[in-house]
Protein backbone atom coordinates (compact mmCIF):
# COMPACT_ATOMS: atom_id res chain seq x y z
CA UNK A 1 0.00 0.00 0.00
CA UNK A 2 0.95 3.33 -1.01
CA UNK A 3 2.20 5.58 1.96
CA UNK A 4 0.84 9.10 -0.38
CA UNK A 5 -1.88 7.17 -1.27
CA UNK A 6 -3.16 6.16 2.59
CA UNK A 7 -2.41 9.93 3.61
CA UNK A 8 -3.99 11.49 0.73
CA UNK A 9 -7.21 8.76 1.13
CA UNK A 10 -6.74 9.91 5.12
CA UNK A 11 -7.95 13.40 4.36
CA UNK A 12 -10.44 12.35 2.22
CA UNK A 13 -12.03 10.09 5.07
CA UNK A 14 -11.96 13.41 7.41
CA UNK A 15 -13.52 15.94 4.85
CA UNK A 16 -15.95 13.54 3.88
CA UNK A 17 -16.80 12.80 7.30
CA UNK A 18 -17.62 16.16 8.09
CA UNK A 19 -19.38 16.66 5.07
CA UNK A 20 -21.73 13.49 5.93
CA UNK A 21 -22.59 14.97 8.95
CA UNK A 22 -23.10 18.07 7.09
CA UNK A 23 -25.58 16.74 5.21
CA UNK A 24 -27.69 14.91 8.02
CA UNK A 25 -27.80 18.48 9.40
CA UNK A 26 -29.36 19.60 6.20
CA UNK A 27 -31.85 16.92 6.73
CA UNK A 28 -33.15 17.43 9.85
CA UNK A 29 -33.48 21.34 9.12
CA UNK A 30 -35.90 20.23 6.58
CA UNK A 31 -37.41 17.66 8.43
CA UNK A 32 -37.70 18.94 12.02
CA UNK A 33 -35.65 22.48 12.56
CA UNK A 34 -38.09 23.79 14.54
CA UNK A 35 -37.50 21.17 17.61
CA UNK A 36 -33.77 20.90 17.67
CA UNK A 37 -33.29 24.60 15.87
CA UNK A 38 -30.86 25.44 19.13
CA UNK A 39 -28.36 22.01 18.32
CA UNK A 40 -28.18 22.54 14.39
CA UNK A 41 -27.78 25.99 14.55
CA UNK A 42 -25.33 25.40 17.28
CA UNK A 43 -23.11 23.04 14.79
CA UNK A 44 -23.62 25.14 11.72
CA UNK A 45 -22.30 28.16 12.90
CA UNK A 46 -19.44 26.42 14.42
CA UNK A 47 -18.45 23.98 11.93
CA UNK A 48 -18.81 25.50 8.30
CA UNK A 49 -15.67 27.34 8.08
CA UNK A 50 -13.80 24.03 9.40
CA UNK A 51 -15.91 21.68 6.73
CA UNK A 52 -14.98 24.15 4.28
CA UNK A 53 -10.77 23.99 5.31
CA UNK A 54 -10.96 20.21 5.22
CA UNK A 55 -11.73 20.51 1.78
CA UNK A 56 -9.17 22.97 0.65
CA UNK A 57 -6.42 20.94 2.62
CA UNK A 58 -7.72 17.67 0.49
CA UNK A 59 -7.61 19.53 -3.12
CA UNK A 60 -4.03 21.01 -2.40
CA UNK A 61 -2.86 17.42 -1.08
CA UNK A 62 -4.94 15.64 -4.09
CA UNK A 63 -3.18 18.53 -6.15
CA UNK A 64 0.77 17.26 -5.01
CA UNK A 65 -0.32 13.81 -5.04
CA UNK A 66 -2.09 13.01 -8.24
CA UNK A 67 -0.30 15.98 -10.30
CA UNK A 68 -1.11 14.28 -13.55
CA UNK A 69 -4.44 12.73 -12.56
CA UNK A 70 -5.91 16.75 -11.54
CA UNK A 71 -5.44 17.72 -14.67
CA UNK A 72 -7.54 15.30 -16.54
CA UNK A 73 -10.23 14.27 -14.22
CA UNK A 74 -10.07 18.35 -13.06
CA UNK A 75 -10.72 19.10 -16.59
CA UNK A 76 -14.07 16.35 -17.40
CA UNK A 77 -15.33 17.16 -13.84
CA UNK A 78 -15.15 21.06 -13.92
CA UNK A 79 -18.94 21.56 -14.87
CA UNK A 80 -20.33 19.47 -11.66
CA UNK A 81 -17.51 20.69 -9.54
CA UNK A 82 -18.07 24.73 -10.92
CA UNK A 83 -22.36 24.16 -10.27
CA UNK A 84 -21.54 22.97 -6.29
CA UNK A 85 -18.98 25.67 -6.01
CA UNK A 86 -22.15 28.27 -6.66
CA UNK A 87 -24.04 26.38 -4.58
CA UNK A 88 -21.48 26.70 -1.89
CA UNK A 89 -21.65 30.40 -2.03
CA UNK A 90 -25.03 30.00 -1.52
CA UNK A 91 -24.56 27.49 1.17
CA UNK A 92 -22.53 30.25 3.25
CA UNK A 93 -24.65 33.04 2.39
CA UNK A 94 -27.47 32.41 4.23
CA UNK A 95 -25.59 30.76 7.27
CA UNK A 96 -24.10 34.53 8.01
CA UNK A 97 -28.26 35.97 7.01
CA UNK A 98 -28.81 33.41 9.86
CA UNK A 99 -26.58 34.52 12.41
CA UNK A 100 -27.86 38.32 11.59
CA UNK A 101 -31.47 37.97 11.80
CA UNK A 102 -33.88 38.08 14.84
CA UNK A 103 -37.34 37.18 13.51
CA UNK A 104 -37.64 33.16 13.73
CA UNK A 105 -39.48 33.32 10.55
CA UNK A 106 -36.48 34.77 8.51
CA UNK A 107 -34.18 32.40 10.22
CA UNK A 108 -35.88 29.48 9.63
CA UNK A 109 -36.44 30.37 5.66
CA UNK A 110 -32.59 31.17 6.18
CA UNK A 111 -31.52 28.03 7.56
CA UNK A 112 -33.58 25.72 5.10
CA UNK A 113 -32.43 27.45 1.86
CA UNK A 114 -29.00 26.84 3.51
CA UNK A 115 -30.21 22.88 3.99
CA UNK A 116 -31.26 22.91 0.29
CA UNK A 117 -28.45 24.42 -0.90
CA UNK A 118 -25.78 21.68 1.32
CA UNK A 119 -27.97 19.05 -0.14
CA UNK A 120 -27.56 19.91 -3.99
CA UNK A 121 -23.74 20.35 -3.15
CA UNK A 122 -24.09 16.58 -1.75
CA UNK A 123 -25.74 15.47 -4.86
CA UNK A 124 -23.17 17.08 -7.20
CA UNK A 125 -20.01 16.09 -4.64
CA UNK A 126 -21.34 12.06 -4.10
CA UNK A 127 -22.47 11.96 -7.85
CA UNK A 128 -18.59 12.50 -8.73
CA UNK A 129 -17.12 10.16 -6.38
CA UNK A 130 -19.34 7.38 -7.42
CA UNK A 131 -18.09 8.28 -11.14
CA UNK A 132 -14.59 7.94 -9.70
CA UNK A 133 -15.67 4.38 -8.93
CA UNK A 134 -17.61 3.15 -12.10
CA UNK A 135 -16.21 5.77 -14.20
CA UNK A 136 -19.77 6.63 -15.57
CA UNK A 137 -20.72 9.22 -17.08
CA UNK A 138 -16.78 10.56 -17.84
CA UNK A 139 -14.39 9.62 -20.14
CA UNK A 140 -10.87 10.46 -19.54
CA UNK A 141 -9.24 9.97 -22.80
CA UNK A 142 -11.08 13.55 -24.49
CA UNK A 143 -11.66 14.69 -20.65
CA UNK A 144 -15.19 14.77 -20.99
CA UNK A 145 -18.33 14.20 -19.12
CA UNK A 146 -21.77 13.65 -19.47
CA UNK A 147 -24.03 15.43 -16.61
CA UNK A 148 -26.65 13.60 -17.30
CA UNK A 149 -25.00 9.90 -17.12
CA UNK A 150 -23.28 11.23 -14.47
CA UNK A 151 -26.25 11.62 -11.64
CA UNK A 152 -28.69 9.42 -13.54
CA UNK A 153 -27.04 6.29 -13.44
CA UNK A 154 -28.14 2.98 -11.27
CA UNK A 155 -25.21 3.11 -9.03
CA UNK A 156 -25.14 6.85 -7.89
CA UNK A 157 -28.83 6.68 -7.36
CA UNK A 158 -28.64 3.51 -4.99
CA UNK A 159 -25.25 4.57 -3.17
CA UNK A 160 -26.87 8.41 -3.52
CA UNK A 161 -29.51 7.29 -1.04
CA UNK A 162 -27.23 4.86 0.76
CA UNK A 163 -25.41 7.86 2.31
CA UNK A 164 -28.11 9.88 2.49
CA UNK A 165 -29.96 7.31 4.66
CA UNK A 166 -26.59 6.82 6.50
CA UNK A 167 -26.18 10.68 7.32
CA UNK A 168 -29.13 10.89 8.75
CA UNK A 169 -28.52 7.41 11.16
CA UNK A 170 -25.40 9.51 11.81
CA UNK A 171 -26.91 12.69 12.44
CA UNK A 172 -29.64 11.34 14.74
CA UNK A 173 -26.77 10.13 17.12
CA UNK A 174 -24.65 13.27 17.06
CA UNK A 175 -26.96 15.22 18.12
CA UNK A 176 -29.25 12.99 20.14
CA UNK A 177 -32.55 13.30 18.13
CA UNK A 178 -34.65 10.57 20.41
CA UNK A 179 -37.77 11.36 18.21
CA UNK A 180 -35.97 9.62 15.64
CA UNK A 181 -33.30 7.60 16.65
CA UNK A 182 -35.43 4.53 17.36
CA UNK A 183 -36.50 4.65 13.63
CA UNK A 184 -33.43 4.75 12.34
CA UNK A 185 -32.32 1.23 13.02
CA UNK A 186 -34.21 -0.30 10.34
CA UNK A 187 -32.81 2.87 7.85
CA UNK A 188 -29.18 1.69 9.18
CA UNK A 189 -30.04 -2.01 7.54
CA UNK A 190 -31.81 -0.82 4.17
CA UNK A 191 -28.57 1.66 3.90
CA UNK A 192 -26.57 -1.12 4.36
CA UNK A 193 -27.90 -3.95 1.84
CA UNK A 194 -28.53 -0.72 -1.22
CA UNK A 195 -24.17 -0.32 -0.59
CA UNK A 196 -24.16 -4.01 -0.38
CA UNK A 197 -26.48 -4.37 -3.77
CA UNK A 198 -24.81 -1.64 -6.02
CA UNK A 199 -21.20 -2.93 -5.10
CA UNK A 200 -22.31 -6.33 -6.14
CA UNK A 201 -23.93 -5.75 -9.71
CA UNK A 202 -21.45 -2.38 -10.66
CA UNK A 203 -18.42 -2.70 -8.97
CA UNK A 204 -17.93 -6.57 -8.85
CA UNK A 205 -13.90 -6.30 -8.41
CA UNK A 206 -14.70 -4.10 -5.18
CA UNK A 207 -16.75 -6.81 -3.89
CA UNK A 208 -14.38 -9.44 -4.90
CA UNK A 209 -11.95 -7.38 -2.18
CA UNK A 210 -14.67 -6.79 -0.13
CA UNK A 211 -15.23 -10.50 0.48
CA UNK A 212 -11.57 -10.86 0.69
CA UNK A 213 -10.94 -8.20 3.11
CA UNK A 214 -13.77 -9.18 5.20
CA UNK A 215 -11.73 -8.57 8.65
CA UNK A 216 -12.39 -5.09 7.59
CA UNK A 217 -15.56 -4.95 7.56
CA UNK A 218 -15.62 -6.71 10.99
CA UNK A 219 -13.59 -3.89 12.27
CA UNK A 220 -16.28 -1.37 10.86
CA UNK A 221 -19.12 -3.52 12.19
CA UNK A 222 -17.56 -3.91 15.85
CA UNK A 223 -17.40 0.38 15.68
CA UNK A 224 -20.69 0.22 14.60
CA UNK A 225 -21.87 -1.85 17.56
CA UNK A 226 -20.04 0.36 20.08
CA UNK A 227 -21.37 3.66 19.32
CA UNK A 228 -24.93 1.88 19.53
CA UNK A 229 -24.09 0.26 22.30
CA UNK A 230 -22.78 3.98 24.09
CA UNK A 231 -26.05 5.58 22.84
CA UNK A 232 -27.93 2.77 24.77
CA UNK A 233 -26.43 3.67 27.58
CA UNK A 234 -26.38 7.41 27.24
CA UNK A 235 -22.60 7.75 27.37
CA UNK A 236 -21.06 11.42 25.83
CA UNK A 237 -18.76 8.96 23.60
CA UNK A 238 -21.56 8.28 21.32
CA UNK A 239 -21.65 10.67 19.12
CA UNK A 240 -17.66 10.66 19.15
CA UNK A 241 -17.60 6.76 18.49
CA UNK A 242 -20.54 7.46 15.49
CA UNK A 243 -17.96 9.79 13.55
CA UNK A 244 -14.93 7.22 14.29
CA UNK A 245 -17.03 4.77 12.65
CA UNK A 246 -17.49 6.86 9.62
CA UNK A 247 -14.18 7.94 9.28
CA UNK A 248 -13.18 4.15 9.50
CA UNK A 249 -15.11 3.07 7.10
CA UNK A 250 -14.21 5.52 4.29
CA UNK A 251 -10.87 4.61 4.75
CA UNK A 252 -11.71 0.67 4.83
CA UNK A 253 -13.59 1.31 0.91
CA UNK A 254 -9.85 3.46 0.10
CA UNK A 255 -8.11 0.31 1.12
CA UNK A 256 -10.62 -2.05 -0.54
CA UNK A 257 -10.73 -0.08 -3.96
CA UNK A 258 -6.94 0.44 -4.09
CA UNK A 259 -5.14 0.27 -6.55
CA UNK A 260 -8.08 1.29 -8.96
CA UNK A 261 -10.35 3.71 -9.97
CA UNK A 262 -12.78 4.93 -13.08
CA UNK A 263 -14.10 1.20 -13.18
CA UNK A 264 -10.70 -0.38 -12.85
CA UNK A 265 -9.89 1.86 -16.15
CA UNK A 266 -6.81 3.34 -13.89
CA UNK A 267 -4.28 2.44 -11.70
CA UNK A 268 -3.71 5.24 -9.57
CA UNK A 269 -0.33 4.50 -8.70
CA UNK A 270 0.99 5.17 -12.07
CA UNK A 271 -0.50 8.77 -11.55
CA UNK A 272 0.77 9.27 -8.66
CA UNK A 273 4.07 12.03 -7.76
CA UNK A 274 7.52 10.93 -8.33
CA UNK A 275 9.69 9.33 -5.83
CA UNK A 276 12.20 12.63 -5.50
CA UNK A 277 8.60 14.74 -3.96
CA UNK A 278 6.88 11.37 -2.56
CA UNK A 279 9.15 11.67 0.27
CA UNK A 280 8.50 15.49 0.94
CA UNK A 281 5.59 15.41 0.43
CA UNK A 282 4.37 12.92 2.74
CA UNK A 283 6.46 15.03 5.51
CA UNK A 284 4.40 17.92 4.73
CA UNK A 285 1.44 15.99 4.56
CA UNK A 286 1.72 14.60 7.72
CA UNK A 287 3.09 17.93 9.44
CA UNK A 288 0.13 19.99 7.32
CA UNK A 289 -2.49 17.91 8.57
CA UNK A 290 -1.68 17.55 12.33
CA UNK A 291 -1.34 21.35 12.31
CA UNK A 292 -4.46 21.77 10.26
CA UNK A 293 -6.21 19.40 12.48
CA UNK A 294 -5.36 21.13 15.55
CA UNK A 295 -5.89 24.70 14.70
CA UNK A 296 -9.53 23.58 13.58
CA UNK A 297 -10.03 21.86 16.74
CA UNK A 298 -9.32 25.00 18.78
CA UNK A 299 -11.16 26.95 16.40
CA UNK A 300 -14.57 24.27 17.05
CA UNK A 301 -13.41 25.07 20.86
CA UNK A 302 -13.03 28.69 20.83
CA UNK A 303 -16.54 28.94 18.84
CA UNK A 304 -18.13 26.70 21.06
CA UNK A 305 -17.02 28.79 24.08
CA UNK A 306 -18.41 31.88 22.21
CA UNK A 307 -21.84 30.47 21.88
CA UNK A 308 -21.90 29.74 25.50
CA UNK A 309 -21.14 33.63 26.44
């Protein structure tokens, strides 16, 4: 296993993390701001800028790592990636009109065109990393893409609500929403068996590994079982053991899927720096993300200490 490879796929994990969460935010704003307005609000106005960081941090690293790789896939994915970057001005628009206003009404309209907006950015963001699977809907060789194949396609849609239905599981936890957490263990097992069925019939080489690498998957599930089993009995390491087992399991797919990506159509090794910046770069990497990684975390603190005055 590639050392660049695990540290690049490492960031990934974190920023996509975050953004999962993200996104089960968006969901209950739309589906029940009014009770726990105080908690998403709370996590929105704390988190964004550190969301949005993450995601800088993993282009720049994506940018050293895969040098020849950005420029063609950057190139066929510009139009999806340009239509999520408007919606992320959106996005952070209206979470500063929220933090300004003082009639609930305006906030609330605020807040859920901010939901809508996070969950067309999810749409866009997950329909391109399921392409980076399958390789639908791009083709690499003219560095071209077709929206439409892109989104509309049998895999996105059934890993598209897959994550969907796990982000809100996720969500649910984090923030302790009892008036649906009961319901959601059913959700957890349909989101599992649609990930299950669209490896199977569109990615069979990933489930080949999958079944081969099944000690990973035990790992993921034994995560799993703790932050349920924290949540059962109330413990403040739930929610911390619910992201853990997100972030575990992204990186469990990176080391299942490795080497290949685009439907097995690359080997991303042989994209990958050269051995004279490999070296540096992984320094940096490393260095970069542990000061990255702290400076957010005091950031989350010092925010969260603000609220509280």
């Amino acid at each position: 296993m590639n050392l660049l490879y695990q540290l690049n796929y490492f960031i990934f994990s974190a920023f996509l993390t975050l953004l999962m969460l993200e996104i089960g935010v968006a969901l209950l704003a739309l589906l029940s701001y009014k009770v726990y307005t105080d908690k998403l609000k709370k996590y929105i106005l704390t988190m964004w800028e550190i969301n949005g960081t993450f995601a800088v941090f993993y282009l720049v690293n994506f940018e050293v790592t895969y040098p020849k790789l950005l420029q063609v896939a950057g190139t066929a994915y510009v139009f999806p990636a340009l239509l999520a970057a408007l919606f992320l001005v959106v996005r952070n628009a209206f979470i500063a009109y929220s933090e300004y206003v003082s009639k609930p009404s305006n906030e609330k309209l605020y807040i859920k065109t901010y939901a809508i907006a996070t969950l067309v950015i999810a749409i866009l963001t997950i329909s391109i990393l399921t392409s980076s699977v399958t390789g639908t809907g791009i083709n690499l060789t003219s560095s071209s893409i077709n929206i439409y194949a892109l989104i509309i396609n049998p895999y996105n849609i059934l890993m598209l609500i897959a994550i969907l239905l796990f982000t809100v599981f996720m969500a649910t936890m984090f923030f302790d929403v009892i008036r649906f957490t009961k319901k959601m263990y059913p959700v957890l097992l349909i989101a599992f068996g649609l990930f299950l069925l669209a490896t199977y019939a569109f990615v069979p080489y990933v489930f080949s590994n999958l079944e081969s690498m099944y000690y990973l998957i035990l790992i993921s599930l034994i995560l799993l079982g703790l932050s349920i089993l924290f949540k059962v009995r109330e413990s403040r390491f739930a929610k911390f053991m619910i992201l853990l087992w997100i972030f575990a399991s992204i990186n469990f797919f990176g080391l299942i899927e490795y080497p290949y990506m685009f439907g097995k159509g690359v080997d991303v090794t042989q994209y990958m720096t050269g051995s004279a910046i490999a070296g540096p770069a992984s320094i940096i990497t490393i260095v970069g993300g542990i000061l990255v990684g702290l400076a957010l975390l005091y950031l989350a603190v010092l925010n969260s200490n603000k609220k509280k005055d």
